[in-house]
C-alpha atoms as a PDB file:
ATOM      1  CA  UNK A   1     -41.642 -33.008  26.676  1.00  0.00           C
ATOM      2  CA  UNK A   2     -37.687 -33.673  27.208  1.00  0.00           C
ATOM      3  CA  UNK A   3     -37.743 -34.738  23.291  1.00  0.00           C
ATOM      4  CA  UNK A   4     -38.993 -30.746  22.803  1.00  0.00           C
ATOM      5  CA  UNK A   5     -36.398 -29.219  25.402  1.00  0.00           C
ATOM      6  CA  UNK A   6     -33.709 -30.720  23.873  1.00  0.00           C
ATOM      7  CA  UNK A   7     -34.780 -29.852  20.124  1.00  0.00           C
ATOM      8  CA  UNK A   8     -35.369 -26.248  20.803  1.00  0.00           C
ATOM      9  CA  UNK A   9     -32.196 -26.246  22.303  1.00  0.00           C
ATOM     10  CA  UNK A  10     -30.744 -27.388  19.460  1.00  0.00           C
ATOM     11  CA  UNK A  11     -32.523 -25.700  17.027  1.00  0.00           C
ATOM     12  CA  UNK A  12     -31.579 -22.581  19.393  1.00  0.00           C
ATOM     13  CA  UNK A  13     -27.893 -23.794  19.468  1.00  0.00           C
ATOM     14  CA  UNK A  14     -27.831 -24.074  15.251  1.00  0.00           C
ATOM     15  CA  UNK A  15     -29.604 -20.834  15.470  1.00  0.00           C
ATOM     16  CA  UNK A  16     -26.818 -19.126  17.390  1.00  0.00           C
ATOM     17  CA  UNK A  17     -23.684 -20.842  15.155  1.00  0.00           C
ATOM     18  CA  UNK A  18     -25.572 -19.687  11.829  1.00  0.00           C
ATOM     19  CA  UNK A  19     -25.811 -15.603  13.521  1.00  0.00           C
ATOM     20  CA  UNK A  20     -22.578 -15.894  14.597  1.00  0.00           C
ATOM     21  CA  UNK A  21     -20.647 -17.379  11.064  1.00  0.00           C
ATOM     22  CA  UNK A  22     -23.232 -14.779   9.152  1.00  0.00           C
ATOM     23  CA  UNK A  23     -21.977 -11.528  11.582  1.00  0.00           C
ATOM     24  CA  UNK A  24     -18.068 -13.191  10.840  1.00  0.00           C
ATOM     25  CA  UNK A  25     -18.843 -13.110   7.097  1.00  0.00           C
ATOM     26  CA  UNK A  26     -19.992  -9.804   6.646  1.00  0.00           C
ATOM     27  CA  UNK A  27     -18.390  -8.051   9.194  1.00  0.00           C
ATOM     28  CA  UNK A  28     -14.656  -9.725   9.441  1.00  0.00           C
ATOM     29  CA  UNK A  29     -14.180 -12.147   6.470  1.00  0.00           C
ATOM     30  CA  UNK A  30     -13.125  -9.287   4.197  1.00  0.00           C
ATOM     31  CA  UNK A  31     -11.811  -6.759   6.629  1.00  0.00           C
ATOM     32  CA  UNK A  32      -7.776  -5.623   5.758  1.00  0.00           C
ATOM     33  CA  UNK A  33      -5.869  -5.829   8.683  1.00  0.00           C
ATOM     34  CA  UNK A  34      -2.272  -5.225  10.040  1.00  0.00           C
ATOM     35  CA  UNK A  35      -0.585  -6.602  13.074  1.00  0.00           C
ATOM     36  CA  UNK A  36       1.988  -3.882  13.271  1.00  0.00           C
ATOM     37  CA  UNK A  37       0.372  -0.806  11.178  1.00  0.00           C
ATOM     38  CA  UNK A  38       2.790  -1.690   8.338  1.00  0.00           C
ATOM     39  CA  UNK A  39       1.936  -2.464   4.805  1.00  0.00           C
ATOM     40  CA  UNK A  40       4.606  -4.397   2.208  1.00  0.00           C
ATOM     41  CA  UNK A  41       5.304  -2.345  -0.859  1.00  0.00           C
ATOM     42  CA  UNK A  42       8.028  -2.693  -3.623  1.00  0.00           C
ATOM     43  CA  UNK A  43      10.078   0.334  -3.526  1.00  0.00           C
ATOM     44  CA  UNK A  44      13.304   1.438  -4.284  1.00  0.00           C
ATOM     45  CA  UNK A  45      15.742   4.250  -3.267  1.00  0.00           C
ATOM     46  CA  UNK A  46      16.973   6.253  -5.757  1.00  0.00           C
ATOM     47  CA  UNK A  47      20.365   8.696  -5.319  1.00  0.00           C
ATOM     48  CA  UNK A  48      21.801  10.751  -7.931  1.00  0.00           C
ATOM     49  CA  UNK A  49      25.477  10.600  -9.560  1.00  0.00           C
ATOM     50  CA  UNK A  50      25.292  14.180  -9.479  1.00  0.00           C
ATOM     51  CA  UNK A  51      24.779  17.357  -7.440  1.00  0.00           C
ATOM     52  CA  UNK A  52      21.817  19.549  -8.168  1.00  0.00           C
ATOM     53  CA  UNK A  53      19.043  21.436  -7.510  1.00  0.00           C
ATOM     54  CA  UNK A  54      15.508  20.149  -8.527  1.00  0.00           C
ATOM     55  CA  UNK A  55      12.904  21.602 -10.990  1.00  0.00           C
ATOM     56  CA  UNK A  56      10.337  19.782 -10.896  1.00  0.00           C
ATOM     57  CA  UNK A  57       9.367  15.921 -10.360  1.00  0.00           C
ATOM     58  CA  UNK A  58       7.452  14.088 -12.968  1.00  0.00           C
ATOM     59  CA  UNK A  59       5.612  11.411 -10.887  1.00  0.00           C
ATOM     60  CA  UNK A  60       3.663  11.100  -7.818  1.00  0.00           C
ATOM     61  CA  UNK A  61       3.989   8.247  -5.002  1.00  0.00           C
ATOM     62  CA  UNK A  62       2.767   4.806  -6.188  1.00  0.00           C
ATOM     63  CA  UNK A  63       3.624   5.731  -9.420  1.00  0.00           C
ATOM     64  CA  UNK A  64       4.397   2.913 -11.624  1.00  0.00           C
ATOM     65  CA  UNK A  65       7.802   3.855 -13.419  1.00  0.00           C
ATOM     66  CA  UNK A  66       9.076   1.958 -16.588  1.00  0.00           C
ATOM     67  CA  UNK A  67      12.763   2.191 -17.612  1.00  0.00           C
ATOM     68  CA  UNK A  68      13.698   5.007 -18.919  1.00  0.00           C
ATOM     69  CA  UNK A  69      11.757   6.686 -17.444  1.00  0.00           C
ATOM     70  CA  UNK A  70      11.764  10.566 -16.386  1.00  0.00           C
ATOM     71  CA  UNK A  71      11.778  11.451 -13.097  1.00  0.00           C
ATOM     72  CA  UNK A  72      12.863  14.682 -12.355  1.00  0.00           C
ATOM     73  CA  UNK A  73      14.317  17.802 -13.989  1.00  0.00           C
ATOM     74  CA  UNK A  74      17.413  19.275 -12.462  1.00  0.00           C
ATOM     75  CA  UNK A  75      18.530  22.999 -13.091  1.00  0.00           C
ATOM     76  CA  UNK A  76      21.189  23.211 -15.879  1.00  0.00           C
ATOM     77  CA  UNK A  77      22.553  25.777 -14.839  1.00  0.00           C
ATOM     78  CA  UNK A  78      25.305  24.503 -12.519  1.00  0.00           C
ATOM     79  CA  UNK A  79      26.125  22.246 -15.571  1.00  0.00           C
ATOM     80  CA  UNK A  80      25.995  24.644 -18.101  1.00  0.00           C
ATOM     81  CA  UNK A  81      28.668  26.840 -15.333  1.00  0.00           C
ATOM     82  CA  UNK A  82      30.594  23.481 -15.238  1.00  0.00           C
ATOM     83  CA  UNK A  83      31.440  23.106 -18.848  1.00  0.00           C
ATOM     84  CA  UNK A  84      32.293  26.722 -19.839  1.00  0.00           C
ATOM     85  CA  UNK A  85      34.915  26.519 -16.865  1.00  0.00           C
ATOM     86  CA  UNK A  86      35.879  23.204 -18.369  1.00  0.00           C
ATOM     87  CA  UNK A  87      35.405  21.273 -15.654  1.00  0.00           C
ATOM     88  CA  UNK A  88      33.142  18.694 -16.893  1.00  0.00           C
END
């Protein structure tokens, strides 16, 4: 009768580490997860060699942008103001 204690404990014991390592699988194993709220992204700052006022933008965030590249439409009209008073 001892033989049958200690093998349904067992078997109980296996039974537990198998529920446990099936709940981690399904319910953790692919779960994403920061420590401090913060996710890693390449990104860049971009500043203009110029003044101006802005038309319109030609991406959205995440974009991917290739070189070249548009990515936003100033007003011409300060320029245009610019070279007729021969400043430029």
């Amino acid at each position: 009768m001892a033989k049958k204690k200690i093998a349904g404990r067992g078997l109980l014991i296996v039974f537990m580490v198998t529920a446990g390592a099936a709940y981690w699988w399904v319910f953790e194993y692919n779960r994403i997860r920061t420590d401090d709220a913060y996710a890693w992204a390449d990104s860049a700052q971009v500043g203009s060699r110029m003044p101006g006022t802005i038309l319109q933008v030609a991406l959205d965030n995440d974009d991917f942008v290739r070189v070249g590249q548009t990515l936003l439409e100033l007003d011409p009209a300060v320029y245009k103001t610019a070279l007729r008073e021969g400043i430029v």
